[in-house]
N, C-alpha and C. Protein backbone atom coordinates (compact mmCIF):
# COMPACT_ATOMS: atom_id res chain seq x y z
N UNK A 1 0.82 -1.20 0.00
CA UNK A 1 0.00 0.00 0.00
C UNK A 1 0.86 1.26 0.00
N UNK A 2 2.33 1.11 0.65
CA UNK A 2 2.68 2.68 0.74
C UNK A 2 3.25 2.40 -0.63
N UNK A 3 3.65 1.54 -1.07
CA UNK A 3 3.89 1.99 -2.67
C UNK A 3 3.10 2.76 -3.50
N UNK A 4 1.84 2.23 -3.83
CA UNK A 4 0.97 3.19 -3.78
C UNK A 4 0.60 4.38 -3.54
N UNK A 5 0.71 4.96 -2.45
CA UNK A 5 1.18 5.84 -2.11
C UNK A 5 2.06 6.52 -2.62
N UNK A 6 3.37 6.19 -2.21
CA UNK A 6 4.39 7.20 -3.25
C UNK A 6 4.46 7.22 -4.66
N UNK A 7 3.43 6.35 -5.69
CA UNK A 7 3.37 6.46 -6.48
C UNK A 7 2.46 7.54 -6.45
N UNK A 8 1.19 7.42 -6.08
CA UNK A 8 0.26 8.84 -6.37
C UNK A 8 1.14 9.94 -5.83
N UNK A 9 1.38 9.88 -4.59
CA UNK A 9 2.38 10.98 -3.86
C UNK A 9 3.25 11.54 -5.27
N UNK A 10 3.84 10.37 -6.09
CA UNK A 10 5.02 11.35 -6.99
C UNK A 10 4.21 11.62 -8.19
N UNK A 11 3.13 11.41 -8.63
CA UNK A 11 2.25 11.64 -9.98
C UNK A 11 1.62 13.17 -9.60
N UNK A 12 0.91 12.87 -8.22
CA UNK A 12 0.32 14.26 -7.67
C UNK A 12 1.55 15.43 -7.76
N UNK A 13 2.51 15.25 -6.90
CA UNK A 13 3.45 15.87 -7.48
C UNK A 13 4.50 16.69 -8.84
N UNK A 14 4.41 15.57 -9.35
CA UNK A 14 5.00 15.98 -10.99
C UNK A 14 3.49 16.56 -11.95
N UNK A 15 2.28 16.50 -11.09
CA UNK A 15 1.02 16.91 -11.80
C UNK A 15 0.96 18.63 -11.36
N UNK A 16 1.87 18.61 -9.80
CA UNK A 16 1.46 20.20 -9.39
C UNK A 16 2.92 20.95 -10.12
N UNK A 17 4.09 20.39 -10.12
CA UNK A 17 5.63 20.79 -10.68
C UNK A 17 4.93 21.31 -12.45
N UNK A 18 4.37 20.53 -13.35
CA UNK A 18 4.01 20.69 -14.32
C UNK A 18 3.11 21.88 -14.51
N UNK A 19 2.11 21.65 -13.66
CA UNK A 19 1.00 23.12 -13.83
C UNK A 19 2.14 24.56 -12.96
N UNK A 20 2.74 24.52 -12.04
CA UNK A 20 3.71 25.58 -11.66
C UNK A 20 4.75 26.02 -13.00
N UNK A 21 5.76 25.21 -13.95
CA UNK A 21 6.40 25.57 -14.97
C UNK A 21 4.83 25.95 -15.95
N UNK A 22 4.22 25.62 -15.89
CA UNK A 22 3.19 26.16 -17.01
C UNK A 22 3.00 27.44 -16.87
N UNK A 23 2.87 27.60 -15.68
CA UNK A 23 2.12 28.95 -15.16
C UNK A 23 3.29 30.12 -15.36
N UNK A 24 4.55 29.77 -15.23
CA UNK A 24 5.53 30.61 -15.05
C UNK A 24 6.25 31.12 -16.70
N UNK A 25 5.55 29.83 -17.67
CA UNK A 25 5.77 30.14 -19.11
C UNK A 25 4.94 31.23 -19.29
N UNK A 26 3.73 30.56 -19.08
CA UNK A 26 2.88 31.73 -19.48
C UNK A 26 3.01 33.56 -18.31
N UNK A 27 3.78 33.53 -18.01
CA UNK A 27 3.76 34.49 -16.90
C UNK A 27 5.14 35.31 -17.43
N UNK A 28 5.92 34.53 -18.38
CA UNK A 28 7.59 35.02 -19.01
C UNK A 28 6.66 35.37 -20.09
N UNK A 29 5.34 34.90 -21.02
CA UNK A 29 5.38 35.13 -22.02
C UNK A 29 4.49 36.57 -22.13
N UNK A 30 3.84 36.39 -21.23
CA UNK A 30 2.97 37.83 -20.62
C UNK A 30 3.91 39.00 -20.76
N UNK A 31 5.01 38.45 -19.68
CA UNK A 31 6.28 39.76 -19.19
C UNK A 31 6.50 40.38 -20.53
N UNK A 32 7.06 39.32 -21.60
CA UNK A 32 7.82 39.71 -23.04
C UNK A 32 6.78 40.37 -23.65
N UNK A 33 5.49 39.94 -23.57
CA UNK A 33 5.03 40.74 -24.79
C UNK A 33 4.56 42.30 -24.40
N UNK A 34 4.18 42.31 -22.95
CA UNK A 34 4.38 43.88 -22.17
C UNK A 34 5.07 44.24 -23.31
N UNK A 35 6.52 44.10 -23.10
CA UNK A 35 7.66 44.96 -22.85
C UNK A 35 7.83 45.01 -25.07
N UNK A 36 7.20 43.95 -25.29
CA UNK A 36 7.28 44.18 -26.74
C UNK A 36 6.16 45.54 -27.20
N UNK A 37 5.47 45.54 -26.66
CA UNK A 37 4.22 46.28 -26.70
C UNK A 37 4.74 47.20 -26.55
N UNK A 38 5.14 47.96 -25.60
CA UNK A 38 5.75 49.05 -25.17
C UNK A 38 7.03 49.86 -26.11
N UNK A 39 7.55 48.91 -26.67
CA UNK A 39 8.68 49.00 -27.77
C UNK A 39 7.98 49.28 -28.56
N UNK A 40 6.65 48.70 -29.41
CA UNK A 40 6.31 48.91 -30.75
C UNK A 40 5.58 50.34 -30.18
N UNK A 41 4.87 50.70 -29.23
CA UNK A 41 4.36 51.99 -28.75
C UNK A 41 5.36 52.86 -29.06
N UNK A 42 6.36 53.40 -28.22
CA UNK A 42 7.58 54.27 -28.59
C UNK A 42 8.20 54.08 -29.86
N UNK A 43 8.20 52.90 -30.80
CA UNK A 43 8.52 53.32 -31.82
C UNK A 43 7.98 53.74 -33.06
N UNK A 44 6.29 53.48 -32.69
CA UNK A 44 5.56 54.14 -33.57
C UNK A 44 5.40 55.77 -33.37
N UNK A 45 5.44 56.17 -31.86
CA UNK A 45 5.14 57.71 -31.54
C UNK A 45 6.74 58.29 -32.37
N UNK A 46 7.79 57.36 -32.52
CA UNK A 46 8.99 58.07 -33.25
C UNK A 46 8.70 58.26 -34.68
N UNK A 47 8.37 56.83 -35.02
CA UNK A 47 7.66 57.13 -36.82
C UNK A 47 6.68 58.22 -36.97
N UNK A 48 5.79 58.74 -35.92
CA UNK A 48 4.89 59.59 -36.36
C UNK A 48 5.26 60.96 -35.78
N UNK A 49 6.41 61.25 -34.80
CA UNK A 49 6.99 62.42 -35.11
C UNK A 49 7.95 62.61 -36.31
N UNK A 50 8.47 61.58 -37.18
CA UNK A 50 9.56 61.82 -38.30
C UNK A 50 8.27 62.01 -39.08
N UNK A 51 7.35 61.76 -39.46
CA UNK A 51 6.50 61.83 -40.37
C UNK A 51 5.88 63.16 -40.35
N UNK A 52 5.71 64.11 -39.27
CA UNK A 52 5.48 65.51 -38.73
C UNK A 52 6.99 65.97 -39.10
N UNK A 53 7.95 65.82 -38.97
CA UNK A 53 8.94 66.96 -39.35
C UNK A 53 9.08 66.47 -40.79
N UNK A 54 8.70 65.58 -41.36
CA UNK A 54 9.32 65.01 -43.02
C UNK A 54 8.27 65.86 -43.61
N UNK A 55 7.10 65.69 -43.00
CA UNK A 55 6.06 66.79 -43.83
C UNK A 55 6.41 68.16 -43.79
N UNK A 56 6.63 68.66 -42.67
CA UNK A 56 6.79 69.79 -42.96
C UNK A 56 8.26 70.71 -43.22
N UNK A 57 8.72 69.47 -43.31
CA UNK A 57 10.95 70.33 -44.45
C UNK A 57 9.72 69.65 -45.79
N UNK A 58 9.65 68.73 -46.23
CA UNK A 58 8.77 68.50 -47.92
C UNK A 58 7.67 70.00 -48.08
N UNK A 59 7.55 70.35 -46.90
CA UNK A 59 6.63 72.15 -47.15
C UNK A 59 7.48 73.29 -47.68
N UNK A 60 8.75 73.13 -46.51
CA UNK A 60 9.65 73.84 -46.91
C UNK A 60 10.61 73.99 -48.35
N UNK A 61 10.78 72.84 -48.67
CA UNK A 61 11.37 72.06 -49.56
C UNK A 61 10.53 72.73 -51.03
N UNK A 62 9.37 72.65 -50.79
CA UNK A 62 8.38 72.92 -52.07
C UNK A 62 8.26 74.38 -51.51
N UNK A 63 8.33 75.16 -50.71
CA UNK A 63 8.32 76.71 -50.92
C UNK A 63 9.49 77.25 -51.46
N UNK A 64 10.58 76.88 -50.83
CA UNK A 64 11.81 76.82 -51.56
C UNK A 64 11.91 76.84 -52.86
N UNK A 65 11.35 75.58 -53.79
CA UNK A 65 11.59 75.57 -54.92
C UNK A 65 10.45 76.47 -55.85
N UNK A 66 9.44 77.14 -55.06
CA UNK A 66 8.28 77.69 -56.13
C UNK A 66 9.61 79.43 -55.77
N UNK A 67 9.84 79.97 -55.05
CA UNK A 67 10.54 81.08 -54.82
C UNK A 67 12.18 81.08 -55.85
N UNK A 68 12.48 79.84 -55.90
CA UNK A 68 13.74 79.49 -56.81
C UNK A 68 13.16 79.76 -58.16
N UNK A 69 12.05 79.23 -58.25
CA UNK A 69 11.55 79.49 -59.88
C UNK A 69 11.03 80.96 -59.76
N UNK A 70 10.46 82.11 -59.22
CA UNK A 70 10.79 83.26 -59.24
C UNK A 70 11.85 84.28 -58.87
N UNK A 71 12.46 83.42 -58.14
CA UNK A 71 13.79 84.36 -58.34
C UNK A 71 14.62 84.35 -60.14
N UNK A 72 14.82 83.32 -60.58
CA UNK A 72 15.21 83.01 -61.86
C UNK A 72 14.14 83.80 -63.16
N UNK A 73 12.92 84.29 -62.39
CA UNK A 73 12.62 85.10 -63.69
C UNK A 73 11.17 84.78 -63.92
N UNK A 74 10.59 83.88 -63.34
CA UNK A 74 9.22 83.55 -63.54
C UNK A 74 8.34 84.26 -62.55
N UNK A 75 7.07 84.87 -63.21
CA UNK A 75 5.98 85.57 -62.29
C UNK A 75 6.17 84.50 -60.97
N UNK A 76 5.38 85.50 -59.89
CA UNK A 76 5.30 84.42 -59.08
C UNK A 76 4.09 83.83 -58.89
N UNK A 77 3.20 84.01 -60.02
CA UNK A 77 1.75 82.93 -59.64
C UNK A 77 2.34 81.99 -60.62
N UNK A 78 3.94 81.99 -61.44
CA UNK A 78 3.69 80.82 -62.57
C UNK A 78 5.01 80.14 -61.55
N UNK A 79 5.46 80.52 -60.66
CA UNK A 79 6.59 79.91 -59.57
C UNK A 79 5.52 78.86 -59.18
N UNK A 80 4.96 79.48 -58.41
CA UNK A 80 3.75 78.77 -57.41
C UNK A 80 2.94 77.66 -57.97
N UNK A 81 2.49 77.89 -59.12
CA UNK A 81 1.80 76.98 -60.34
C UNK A 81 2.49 75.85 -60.54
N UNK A 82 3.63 76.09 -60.92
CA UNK A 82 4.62 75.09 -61.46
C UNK A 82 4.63 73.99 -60.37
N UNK A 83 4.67 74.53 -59.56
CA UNK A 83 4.86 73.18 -58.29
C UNK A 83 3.80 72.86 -57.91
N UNK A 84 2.70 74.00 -57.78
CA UNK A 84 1.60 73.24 -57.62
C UNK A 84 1.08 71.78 -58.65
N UNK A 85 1.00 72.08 -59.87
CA UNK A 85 0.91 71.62 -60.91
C UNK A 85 1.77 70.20 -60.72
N UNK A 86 2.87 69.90 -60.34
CA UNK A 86 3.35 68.71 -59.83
C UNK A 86 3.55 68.12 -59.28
N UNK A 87 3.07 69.39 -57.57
CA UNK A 87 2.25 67.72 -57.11
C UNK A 87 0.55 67.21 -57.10
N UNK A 88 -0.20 67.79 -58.27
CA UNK A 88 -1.21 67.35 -58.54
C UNK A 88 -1.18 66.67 -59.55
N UNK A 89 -0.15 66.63 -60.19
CA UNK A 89 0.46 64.98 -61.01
C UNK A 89 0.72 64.08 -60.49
N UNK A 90 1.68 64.36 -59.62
CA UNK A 90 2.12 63.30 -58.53
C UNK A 90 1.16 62.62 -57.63
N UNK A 91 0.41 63.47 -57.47
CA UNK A 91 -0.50 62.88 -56.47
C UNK A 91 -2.02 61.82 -57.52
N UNK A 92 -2.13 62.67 -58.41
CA UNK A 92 -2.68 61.59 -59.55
C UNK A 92 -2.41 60.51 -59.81
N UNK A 93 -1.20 60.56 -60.52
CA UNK A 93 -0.54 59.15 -60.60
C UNK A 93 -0.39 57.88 -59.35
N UNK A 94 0.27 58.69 -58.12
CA UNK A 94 -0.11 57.92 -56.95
C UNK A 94 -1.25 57.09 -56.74
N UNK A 95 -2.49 58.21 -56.89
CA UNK A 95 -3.83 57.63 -56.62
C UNK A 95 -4.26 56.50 -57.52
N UNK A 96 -3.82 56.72 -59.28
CA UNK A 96 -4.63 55.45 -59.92
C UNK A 96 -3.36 54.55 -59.78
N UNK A 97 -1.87 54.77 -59.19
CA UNK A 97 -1.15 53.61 -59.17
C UNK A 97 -1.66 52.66 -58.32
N UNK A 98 -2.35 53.39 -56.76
CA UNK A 98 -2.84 52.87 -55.84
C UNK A 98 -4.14 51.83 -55.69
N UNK A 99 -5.03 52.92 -56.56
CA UNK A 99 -5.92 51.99 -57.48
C UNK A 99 -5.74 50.58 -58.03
N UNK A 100 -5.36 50.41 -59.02
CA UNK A 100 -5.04 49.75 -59.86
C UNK A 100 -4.54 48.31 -58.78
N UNK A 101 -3.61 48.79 -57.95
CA UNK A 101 -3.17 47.76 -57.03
C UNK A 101 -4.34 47.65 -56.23
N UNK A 102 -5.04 47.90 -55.40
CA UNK A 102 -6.36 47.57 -54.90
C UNK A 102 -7.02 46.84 -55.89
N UNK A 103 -7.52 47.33 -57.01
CA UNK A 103 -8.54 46.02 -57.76
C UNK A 103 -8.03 44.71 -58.42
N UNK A 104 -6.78 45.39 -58.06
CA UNK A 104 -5.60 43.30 -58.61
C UNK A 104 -5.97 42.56 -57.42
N UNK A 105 -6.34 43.25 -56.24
CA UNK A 105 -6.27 42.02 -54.78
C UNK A 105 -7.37 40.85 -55.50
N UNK A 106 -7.15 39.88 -55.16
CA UNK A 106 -8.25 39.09 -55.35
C UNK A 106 -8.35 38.08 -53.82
N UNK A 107 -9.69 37.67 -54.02
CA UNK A 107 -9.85 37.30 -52.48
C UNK A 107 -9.40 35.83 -52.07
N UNK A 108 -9.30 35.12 -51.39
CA UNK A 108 -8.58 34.19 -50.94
C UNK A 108 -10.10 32.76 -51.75
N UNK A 109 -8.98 33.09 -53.34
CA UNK A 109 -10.18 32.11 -54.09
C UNK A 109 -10.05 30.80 -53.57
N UNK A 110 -9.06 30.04 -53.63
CA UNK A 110 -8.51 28.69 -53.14
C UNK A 110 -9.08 27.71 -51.97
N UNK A 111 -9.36 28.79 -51.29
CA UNK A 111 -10.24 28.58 -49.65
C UNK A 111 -11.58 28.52 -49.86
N UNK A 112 -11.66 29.41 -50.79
CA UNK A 112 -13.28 29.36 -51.12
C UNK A 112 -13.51 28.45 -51.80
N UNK A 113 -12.61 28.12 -52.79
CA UNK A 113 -13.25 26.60 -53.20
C UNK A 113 -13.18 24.97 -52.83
N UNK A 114 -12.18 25.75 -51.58
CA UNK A 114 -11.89 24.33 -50.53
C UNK A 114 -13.29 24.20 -49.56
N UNK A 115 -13.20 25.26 -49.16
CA UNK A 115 -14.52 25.41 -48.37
C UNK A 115 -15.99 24.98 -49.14
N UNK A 116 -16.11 25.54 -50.21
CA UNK A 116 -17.27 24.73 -51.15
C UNK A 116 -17.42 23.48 -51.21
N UNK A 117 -15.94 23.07 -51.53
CA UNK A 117 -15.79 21.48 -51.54
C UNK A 117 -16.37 20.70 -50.12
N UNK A 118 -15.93 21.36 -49.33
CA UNK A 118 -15.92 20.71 -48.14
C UNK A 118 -17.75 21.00 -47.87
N UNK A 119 -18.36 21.62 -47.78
CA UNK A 119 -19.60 21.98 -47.62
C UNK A 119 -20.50 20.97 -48.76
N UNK A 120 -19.63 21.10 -49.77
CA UNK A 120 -20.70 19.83 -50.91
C UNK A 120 -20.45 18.44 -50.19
N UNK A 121 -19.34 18.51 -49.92
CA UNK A 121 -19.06 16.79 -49.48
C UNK A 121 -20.07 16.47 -47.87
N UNK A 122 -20.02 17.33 -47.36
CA UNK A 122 -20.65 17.22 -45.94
C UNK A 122 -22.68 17.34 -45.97
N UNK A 123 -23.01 18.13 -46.92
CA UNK A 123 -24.27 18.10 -47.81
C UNK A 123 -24.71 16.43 -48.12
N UNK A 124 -23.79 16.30 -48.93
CA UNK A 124 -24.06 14.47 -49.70
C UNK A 124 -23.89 13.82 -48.73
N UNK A 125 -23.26 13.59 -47.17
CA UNK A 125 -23.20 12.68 -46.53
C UNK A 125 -24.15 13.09 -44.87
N UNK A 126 -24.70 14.13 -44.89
CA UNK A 126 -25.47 14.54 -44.22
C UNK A 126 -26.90 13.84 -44.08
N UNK A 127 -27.41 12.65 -42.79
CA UNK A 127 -28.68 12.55 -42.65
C UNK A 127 -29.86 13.02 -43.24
N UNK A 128 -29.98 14.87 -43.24
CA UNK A 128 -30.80 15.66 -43.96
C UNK A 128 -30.96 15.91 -45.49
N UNK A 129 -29.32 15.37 -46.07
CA UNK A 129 -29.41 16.03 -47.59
C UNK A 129 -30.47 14.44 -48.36
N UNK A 130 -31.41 14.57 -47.95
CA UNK A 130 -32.28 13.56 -48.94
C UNK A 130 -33.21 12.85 -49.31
């Protein structure tokens, strides 16, 4: 009988040792992803202050160059024009490049016709289909 015993005694045991390392995985994996979280936080608030100063030197950048084209001799509504004028090309082209890539997506056909499959086959062997 005390064999018995120390057999449950060591199963009960290696049953509570097992759920304790479980608990402590999941408790490291908790910790890491905090601290990942927190990383992708601060490094997005960095991407979206470079994206606030990139916009506004690309302001500077394009006042700059409409004043370069009137200093050199051009009115200054045809300074101003000129750049306006390119980036409403630019931004055209962007938009139907952007386009164009949006209506190429196509939707996850493969699945859908796995899934059909699977729905016809389960239909034909279904109690109800008959």
């Amino acid at each position: 009988m005390s064999e018995k015993q120390s057999l449950g005694s060591l199963v009960s045991g290696l049953t509570d040792d097992l759920s304790t390392l479980v608990r402590g995985e999941i408790e490291l994996a908790k910790t890491e992803l905090r601290n990942s979280a927190r990383s992708a936080a601060s490094g997005t608030g960095l991407i979206l202050g470079a994206l606030i100063v990139g916009s506004t030197a690309l302001l500077f950048i394009l006042l700059t160059l409409a004043w370069v084209l009137v200093a050199i001799g051009l009115p200054i509504w045809a300074g101003f024009g000129i750049v306006t004028l390119v980036l409403v090309v630019l931004t055209v082209a962007l938009g139907v490049g952007g386009l164009r890539r949006l209506k190429s997506i196509k939707g996850p056909e493969r699945a859908a016709a796995s899934l059909a499959k699977t729905k016809a086959a389960f239909s034909r062997t279904s109690p109800d289909a008959g």
